[in-house]
PDB file of N, CA and C in Angstrom:
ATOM      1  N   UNK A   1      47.840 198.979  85.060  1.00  0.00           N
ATOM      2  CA  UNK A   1      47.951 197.841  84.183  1.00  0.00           C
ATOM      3  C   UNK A   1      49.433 197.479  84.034  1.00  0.00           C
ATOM      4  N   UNK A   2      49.505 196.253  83.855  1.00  0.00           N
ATOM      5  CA  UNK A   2      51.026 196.073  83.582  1.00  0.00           C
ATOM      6  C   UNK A   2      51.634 196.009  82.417  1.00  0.00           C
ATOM      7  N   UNK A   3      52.341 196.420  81.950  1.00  0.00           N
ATOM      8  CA  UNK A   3      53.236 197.067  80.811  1.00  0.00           C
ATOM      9  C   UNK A   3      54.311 196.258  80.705  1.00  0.00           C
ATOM     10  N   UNK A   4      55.532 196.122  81.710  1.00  0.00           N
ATOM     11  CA  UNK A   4      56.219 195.040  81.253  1.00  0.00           C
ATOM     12  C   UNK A   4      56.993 194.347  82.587  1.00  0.00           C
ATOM     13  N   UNK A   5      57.951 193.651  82.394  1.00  0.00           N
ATOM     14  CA  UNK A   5      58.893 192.646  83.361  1.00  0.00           C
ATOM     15  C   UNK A   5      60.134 192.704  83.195  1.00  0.00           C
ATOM     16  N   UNK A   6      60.842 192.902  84.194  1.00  0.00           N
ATOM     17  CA  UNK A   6      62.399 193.035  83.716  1.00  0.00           C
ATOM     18  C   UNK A   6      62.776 191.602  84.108  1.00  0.00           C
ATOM     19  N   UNK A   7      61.991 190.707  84.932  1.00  0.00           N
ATOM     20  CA  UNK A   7      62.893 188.984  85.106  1.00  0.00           C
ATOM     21  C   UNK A   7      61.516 188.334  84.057  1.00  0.00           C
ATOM     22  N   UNK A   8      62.476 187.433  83.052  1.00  0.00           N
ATOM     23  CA  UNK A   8      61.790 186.645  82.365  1.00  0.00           C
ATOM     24  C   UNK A   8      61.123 185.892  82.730  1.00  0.00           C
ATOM     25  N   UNK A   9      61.323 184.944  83.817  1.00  0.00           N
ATOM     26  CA  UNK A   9      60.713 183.937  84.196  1.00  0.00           C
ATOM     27  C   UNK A   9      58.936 184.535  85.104  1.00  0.00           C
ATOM     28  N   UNK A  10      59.511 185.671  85.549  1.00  0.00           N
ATOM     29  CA  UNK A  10      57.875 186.114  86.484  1.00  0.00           C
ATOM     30  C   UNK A  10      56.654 186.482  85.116  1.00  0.00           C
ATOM     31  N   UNK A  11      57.344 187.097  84.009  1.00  0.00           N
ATOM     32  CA  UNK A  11      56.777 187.316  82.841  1.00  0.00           C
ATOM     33  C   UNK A  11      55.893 186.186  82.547  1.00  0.00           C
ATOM     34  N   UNK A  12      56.948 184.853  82.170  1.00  0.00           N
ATOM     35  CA  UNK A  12      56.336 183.368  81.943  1.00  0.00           C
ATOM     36  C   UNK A  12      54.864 182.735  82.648  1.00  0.00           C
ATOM     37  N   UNK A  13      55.700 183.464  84.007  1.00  0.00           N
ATOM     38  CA  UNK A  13      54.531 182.855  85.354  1.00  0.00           C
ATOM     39  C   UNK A  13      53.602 183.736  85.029  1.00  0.00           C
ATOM     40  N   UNK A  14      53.341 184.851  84.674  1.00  0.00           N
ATOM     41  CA  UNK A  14      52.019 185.801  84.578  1.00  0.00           C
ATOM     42  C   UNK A  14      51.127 185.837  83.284  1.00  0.00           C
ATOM     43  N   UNK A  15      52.062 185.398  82.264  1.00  0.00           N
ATOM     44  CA  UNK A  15      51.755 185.241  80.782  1.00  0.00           C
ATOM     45  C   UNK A  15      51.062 183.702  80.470  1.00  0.00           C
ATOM     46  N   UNK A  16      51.551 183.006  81.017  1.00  0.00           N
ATOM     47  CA  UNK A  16      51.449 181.446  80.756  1.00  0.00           C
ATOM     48  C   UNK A  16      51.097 180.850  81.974  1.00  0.00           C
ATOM     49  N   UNK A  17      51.092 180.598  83.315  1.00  0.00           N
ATOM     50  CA  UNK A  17      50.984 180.075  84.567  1.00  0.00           C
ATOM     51  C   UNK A  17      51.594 179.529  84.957  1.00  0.00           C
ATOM     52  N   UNK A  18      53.120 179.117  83.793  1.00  0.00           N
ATOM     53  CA  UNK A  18      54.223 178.387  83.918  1.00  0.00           C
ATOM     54  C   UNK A  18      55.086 178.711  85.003  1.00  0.00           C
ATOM     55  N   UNK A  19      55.125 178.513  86.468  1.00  0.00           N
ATOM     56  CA  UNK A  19      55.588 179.885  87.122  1.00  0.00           C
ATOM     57  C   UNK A  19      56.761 178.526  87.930  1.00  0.00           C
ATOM     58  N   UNK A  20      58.076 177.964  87.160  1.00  0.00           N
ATOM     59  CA  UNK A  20      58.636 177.258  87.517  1.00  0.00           C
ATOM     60  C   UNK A  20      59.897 178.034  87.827  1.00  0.00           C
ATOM     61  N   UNK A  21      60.252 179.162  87.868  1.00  0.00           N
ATOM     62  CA  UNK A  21      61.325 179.321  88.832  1.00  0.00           C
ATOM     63  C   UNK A  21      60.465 180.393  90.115  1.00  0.00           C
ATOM     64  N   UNK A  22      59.384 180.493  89.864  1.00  0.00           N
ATOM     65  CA  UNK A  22      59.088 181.063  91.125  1.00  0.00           C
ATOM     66  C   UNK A  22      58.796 180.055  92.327  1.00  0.00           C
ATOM     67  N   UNK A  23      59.111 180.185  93.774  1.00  0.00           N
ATOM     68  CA  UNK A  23      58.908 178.950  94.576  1.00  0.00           C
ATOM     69  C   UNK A  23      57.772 178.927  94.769  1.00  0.00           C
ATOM     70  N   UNK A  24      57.547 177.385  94.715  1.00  0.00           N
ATOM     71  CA  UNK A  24      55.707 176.881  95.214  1.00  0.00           C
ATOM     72  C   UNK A  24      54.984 177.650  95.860  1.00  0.00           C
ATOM     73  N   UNK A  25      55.729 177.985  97.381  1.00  0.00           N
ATOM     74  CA  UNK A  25      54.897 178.780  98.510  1.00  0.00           C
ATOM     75  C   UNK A  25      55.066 179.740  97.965  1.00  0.00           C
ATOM     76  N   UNK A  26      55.056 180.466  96.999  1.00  0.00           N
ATOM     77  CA  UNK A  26      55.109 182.509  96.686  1.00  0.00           C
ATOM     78  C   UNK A  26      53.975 182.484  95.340  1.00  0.00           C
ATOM     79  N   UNK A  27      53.555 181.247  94.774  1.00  0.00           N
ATOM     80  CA  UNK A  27      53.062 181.246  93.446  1.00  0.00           C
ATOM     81  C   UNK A  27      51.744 181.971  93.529  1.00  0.00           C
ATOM     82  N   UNK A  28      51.032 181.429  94.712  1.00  0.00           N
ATOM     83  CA  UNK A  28      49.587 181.856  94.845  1.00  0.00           C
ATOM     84  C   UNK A  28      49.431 183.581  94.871  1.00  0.00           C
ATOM     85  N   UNK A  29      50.745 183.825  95.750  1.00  0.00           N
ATOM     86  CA  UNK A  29      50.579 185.265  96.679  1.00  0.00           C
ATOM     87  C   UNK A  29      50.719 186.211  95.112  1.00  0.00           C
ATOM     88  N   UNK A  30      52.050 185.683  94.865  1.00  0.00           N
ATOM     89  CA  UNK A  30      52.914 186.634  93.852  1.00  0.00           C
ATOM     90  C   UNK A  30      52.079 187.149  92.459  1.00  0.00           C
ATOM     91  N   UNK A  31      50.972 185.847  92.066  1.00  0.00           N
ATOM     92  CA  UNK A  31      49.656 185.911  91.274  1.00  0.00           C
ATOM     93  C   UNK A  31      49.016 186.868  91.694  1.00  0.00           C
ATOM     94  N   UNK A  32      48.212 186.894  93.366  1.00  0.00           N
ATOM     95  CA  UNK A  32      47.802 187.441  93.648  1.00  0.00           C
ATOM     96  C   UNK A  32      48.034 189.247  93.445  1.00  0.00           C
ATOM     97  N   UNK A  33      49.046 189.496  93.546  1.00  0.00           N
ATOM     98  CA  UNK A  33      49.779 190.649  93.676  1.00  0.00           C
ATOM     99  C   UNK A  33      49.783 191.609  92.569  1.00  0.00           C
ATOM    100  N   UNK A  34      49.971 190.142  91.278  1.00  0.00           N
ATOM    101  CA  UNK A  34      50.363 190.757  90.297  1.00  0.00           C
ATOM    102  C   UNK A  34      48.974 191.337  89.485  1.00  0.00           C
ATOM    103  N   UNK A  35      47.726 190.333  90.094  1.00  0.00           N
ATOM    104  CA  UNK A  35      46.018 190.754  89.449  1.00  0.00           C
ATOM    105  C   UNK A  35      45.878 192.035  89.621  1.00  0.00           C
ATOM    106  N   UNK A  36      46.700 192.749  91.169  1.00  0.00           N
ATOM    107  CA  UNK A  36      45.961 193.738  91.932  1.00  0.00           C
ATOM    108  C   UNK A  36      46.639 194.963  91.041  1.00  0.00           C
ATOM    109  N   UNK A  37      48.093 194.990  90.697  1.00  0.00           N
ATOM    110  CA  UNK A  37      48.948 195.673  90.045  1.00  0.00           C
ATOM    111  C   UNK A  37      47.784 195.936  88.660  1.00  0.00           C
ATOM    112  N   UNK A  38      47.347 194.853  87.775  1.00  0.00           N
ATOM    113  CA  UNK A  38      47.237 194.732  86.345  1.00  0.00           C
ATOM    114  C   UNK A  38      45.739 195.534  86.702  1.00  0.00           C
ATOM    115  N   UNK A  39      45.017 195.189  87.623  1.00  0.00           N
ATOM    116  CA  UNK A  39      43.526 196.371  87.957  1.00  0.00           C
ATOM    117  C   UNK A  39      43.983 197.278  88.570  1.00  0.00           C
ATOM    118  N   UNK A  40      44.838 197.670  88.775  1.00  0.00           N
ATOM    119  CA  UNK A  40      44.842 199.088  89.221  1.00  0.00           C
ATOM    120  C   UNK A  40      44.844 200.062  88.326  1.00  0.00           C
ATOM    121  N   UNK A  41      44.467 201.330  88.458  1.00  0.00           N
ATOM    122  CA  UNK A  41      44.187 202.317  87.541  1.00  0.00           C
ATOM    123  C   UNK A  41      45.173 203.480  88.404  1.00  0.00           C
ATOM    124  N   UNK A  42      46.043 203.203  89.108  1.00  0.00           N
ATOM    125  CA  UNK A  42      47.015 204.409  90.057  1.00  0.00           C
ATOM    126  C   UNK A  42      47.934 203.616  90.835  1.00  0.00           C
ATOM    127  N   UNK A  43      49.035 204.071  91.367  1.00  0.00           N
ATOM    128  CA  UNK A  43      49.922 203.782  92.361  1.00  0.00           C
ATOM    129  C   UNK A  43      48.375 203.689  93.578  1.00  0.00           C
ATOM    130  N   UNK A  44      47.629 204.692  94.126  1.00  0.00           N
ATOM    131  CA  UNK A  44      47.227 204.770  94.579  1.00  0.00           C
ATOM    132  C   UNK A  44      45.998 203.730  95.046  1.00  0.00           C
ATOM    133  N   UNK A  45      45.371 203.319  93.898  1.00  0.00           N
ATOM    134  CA  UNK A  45      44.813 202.388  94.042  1.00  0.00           C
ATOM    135  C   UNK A  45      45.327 200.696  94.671  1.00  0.00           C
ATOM    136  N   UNK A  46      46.665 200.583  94.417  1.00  0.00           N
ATOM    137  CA  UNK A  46      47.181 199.133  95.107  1.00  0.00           C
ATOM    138  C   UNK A  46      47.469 200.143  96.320  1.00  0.00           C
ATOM    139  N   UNK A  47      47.739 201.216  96.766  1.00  0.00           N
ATOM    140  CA  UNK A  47      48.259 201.441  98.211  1.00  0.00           C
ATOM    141  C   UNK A  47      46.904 201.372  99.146  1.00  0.00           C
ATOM    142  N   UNK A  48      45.551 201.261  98.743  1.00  0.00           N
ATOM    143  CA  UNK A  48      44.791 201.275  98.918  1.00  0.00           C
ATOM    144  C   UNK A  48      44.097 199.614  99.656  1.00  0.00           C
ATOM    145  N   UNK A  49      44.784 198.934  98.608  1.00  0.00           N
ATOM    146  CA  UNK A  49      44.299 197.473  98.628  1.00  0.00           C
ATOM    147  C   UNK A  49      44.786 196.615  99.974  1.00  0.00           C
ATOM    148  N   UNK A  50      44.027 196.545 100.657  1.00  0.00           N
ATOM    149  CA  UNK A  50      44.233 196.001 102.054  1.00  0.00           C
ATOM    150  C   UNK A  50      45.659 194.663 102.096  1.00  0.00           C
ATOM    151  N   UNK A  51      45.995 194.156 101.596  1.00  0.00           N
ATOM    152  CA  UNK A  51      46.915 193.113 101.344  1.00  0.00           C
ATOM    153  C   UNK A  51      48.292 193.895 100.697  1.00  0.00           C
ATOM    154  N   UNK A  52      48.013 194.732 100.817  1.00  0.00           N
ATOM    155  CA  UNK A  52      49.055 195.719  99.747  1.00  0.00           C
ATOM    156  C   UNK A  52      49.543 196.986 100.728  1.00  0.00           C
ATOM    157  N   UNK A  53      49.194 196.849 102.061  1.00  0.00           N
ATOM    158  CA  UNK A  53      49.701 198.159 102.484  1.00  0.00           C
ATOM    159  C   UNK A  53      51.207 198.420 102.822  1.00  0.00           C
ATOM    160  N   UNK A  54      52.019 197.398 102.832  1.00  0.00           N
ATOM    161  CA  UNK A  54      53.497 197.963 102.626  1.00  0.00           C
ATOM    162  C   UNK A  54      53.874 198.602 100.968  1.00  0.00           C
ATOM    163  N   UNK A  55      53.238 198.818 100.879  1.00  0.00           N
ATOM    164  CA  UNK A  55      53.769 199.445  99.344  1.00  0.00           C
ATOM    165  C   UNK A  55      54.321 200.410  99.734  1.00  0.00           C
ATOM    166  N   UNK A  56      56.015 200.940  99.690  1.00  0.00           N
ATOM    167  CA  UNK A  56      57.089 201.826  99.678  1.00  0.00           C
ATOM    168  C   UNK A  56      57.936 202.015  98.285  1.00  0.00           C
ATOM    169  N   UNK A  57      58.311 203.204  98.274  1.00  0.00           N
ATOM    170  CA  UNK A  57      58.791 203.950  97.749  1.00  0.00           C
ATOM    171  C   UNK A  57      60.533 203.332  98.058  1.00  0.00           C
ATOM    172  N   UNK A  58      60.900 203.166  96.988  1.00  0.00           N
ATOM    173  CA  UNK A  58      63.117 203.067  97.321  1.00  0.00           C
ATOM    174  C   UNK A  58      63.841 204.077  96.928  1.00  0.00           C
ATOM    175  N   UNK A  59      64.791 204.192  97.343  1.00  0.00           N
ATOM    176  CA  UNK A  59      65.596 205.145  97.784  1.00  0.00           C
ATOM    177  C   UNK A  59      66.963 205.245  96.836  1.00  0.00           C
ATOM    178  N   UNK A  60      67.671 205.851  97.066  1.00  0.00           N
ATOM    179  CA  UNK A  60      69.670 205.813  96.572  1.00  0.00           C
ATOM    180  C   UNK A  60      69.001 205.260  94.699  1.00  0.00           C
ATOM    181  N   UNK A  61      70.048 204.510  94.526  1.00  0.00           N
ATOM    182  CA  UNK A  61      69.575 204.163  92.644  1.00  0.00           C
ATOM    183  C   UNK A  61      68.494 203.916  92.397  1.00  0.00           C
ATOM    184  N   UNK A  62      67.366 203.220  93.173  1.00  0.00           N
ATOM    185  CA  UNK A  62      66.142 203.105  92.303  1.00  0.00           C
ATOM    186  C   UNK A  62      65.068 203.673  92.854  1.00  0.00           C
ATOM    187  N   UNK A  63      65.211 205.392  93.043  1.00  0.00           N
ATOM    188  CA  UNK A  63      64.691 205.892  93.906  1.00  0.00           C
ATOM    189  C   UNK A  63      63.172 206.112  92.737  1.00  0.00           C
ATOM    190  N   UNK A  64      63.293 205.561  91.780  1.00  0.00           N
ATOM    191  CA  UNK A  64      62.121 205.598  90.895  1.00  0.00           C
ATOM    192  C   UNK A  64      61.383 204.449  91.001  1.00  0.00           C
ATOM    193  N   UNK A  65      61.441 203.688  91.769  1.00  0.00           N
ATOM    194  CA  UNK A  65      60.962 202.247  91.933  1.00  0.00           C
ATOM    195  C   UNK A  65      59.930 202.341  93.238  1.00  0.00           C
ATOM    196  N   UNK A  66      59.246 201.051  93.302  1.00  0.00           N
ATOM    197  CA  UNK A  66      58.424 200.880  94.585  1.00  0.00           C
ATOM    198  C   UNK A  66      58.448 199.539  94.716  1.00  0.00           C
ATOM    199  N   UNK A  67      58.320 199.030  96.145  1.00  0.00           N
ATOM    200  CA  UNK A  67      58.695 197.595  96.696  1.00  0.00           C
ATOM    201  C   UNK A  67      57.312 197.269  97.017  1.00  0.00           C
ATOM    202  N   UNK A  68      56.178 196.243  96.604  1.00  0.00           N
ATOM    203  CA  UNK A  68      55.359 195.636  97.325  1.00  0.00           C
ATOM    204  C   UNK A  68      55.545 194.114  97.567  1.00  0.00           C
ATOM    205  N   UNK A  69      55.592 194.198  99.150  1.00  0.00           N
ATOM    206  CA  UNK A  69      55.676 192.871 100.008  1.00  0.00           C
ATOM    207  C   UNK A  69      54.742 191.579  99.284  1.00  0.00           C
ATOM    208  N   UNK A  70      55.299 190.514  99.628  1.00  0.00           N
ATOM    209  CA  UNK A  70      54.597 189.569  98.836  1.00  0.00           C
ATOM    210  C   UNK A  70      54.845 188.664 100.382  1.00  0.00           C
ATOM    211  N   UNK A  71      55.830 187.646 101.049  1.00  0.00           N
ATOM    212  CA  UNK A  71      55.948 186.884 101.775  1.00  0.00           C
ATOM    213  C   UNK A  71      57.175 187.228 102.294  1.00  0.00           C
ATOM    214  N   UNK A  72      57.468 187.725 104.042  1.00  0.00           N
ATOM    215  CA  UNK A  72      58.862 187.794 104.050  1.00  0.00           C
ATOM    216  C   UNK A  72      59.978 188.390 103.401  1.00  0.00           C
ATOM    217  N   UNK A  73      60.835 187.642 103.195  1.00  0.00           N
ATOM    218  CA  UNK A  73      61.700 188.749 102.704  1.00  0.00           C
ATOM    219  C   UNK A  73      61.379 188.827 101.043  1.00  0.00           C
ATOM    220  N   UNK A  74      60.655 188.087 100.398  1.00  0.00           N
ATOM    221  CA  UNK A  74      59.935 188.661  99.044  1.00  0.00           C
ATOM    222  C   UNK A  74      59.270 189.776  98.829  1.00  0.00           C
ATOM    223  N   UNK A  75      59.798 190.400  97.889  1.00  0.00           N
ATOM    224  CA  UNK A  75      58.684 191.679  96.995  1.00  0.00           C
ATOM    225  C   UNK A  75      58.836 191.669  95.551  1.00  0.00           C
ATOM    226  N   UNK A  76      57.573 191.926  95.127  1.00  0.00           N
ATOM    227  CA  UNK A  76      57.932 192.578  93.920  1.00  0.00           C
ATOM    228  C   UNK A  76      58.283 193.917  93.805  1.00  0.00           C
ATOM    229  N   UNK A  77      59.348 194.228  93.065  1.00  0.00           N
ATOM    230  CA  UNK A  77      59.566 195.623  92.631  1.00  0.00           C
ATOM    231  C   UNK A  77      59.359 196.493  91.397  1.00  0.00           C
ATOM    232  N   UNK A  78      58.779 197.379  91.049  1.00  0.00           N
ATOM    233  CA  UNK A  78      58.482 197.637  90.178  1.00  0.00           C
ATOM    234  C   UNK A  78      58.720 199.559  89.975  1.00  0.00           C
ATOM    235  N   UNK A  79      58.500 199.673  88.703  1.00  0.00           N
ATOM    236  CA  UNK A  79      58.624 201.098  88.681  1.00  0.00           C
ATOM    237  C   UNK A  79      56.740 201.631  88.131  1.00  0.00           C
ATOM    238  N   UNK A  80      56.854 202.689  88.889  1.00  0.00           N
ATOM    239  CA  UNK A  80      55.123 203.166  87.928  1.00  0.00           C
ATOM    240  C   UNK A  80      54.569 204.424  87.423  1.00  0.00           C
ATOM    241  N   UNK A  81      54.101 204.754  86.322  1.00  0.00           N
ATOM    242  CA  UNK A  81      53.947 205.538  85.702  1.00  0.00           C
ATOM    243  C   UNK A  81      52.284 206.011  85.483  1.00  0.00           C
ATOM    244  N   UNK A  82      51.845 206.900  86.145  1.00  0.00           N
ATOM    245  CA  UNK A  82      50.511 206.914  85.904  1.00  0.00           C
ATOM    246  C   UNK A  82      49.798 205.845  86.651  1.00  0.00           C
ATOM    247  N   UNK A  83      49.036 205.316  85.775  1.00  0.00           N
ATOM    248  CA  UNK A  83      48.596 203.692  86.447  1.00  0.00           C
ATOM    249  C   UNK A  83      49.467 202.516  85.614  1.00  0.00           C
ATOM    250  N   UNK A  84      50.048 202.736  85.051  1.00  0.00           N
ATOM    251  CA  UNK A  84      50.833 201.701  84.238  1.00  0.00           C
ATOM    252  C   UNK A  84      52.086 201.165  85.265  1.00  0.00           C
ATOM    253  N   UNK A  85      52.309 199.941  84.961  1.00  0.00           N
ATOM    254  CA  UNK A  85      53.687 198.974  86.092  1.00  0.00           C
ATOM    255  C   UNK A  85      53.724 198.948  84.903  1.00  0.00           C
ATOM    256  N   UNK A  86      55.651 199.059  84.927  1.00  0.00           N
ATOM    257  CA  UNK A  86      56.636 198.885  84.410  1.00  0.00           C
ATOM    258  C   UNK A  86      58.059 197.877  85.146  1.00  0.00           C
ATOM    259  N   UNK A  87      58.637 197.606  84.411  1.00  0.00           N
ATOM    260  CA  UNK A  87      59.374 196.436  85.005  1.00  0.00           C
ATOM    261  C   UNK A  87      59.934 195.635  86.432  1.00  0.00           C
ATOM    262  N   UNK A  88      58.711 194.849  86.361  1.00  0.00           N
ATOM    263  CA  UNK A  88      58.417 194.310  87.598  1.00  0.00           C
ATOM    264  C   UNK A  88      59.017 192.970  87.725  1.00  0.00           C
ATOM    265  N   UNK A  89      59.309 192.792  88.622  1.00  0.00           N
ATOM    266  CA  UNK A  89      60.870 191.464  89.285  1.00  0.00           C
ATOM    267  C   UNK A  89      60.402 191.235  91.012  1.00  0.00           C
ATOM    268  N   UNK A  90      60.381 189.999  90.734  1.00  0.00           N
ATOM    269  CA  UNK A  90      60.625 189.075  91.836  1.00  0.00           C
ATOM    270  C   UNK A  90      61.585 189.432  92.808  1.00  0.00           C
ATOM    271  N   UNK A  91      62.086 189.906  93.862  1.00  0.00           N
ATOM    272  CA  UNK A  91      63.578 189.846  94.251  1.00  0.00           C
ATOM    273  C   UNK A  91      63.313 189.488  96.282  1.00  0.00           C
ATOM    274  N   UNK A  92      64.305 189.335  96.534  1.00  0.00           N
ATOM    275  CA  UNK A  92      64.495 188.746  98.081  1.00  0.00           C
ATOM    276  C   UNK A  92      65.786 190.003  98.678  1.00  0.00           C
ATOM    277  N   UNK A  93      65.268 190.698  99.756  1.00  0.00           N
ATOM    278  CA  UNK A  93      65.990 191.848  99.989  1.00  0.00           C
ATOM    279  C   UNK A  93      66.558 191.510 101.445  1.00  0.00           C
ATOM    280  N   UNK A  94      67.035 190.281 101.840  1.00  0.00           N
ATOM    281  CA  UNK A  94      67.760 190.128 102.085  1.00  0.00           C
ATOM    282  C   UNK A  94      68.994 189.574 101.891  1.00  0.00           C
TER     283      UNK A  94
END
Protein backbone atom coordinates (compact mmCIF):
# COMPACT_ATOMS: atom_id res chain seq x y z
CA UNK A 1 0.00 0.00 0.00
CA UNK A 2 1.24 3.35 -0.39
CA UNK A 3 2.19 5.35 2.55
CA UNK A 4 3.70 8.35 1.17
CA UNK A 5 5.53 10.67 -1.76
CA UNK A 6 8.54 12.52 -1.56
CA UNK A 7 7.61 14.79 -5.10
CA UNK A 8 4.45 16.75 -4.46
CA UNK A 9 3.15 16.97 -7.63
CA UNK A 10 3.02 12.78 -8.30
CA UNK A 11 1.15 12.90 -4.77
CA UNK A 12 -1.45 15.50 -6.52
CA UNK A 13 -1.58 13.18 -9.65
CA UNK A 14 -2.44 10.04 -7.41
CA UNK A 15 -4.57 11.88 -4.78
CA UNK A 16 -6.61 14.09 -7.11
CA UNK A 17 -5.95 13.00 -10.98
CA UNK A 18 -4.56 16.43 -11.28
CA UNK A 19 -1.40 14.97 -12.78
CA UNK A 20 -0.15 18.41 -14.49
CA UNK A 21 3.46 18.26 -14.07
CA UNK A 22 3.58 14.73 -14.96
CA UNK A 23 3.96 14.45 -18.99
CA UNK A 24 0.81 13.42 -20.98
CA UNK A 25 2.54 10.27 -22.47
CA UNK A 26 3.67 8.85 -18.73
CA UNK A 27 0.09 9.74 -17.10
CA UNK A 28 -1.66 6.51 -18.08
CA UNK A 29 1.52 4.20 -17.36
CA UNK A 30 2.71 6.06 -14.13
CA UNK A 31 -1.25 5.55 -12.77
CA UNK A 32 -0.90 2.36 -13.83
CA UNK A 33 2.15 1.59 -11.75
CA UNK A 34 1.16 3.37 -8.98
CA UNK A 35 -2.53 0.95 -8.63
CA UNK A 36 -0.07 -2.05 -8.75
CA UNK A 37 2.30 -0.54 -5.87
CA UNK A 38 -1.07 0.57 -3.66
CA UNK A 39 -2.42 -3.55 -4.18
CA UNK A 40 0.43 -4.97 -3.42
CA UNK A 41 0.72 -6.70 -0.16
CA UNK A 42 4.98 -7.30 -0.66
CA UNK A 43 7.91 -6.04 -2.65
CA UNK A 44 7.30 -9.36 -3.98
CA UNK A 45 4.09 -9.17 -5.19
CA UNK A 46 4.82 -6.06 -7.86
CA UNK A 47 8.10 -8.17 -8.81
CA UNK A 48 5.68 -10.60 -9.71
CA UNK A 49 3.37 -8.39 -11.85
CA UNK A 50 4.13 -8.99 -15.45
CA UNK A 51 4.49 -5.14 -16.47
CA UNK A 52 6.66 -4.71 -13.47
CA UNK A 53 9.51 -7.03 -14.08
CA UNK A 54 12.38 -4.53 -14.04
CA UNK A 55 11.85 -3.86 -10.53
CA UNK A 56 15.66 -3.38 -9.10
CA UNK A 57 17.12 -2.79 -6.16
CA UNK A 58 19.82 0.73 -6.06
CA UNK A 59 22.90 0.81 -4.97
CA UNK A 60 25.79 3.53 -3.32
CA UNK A 61 23.21 6.22 -1.25
CA UNK A 62 19.94 4.83 -1.87
CA UNK A 63 20.86 1.44 -1.53
CA UNK A 64 17.44 1.29 0.48
CA UNK A 65 15.42 2.21 -2.47
CA UNK A 66 14.00 0.29 -5.58
CA UNK A 67 13.57 1.62 -9.23
CA UNK A 68 10.37 0.44 -11.17
CA UNK A 69 10.48 1.22 -14.95
CA UNK A 70 7.57 3.13 -16.13
CA UNK A 71 8.62 4.41 -19.99
CA UNK A 72 12.27 4.72 -21.02
CA UNK A 73 14.30 6.53 -19.17
CA UNK A 74 11.31 7.04 -16.47
CA UNK A 75 10.89 5.22 -13.10
CA UNK A 76 9.39 5.50 -10.18
CA UNK A 77 11.52 5.19 -7.18
CA UNK A 78 10.57 4.29 -4.10
CA UNK A 79 11.66 2.84 -0.79
CA UNK A 80 9.64 -0.38 0.83
CA UNK A 81 8.89 -1.67 3.95
CA UNK A 82 7.01 -4.83 4.39
CA UNK A 83 4.26 -4.26 1.85
CA UNK A 84 4.06 -0.61 2.53
CA UNK A 85 5.75 2.14 -0.40
CA UNK A 86 7.22 4.82 1.08
CA UNK A 87 8.41 7.87 -0.70
CA UNK A 88 7.81 7.47 -4.11
CA UNK A 89 9.07 10.11 -7.01
CA UNK A 90 8.87 10.35 -10.50
CA UNK A 91 12.55 10.71 -11.72
CA UNK A 92 14.41 10.33 -15.34
CA UNK A 93 17.86 8.50 -14.83
CA UNK A 94 19.31 9.82 -17.41
Amino acid sequence: MIKSFSDRSLAECWNTGACRKVRPDLRERVLRKLEILDAATSLVDVQRTPSCRGVHALHGNRKDYYALPVNGPWRLVFRCDGGDFYDIALEQYH
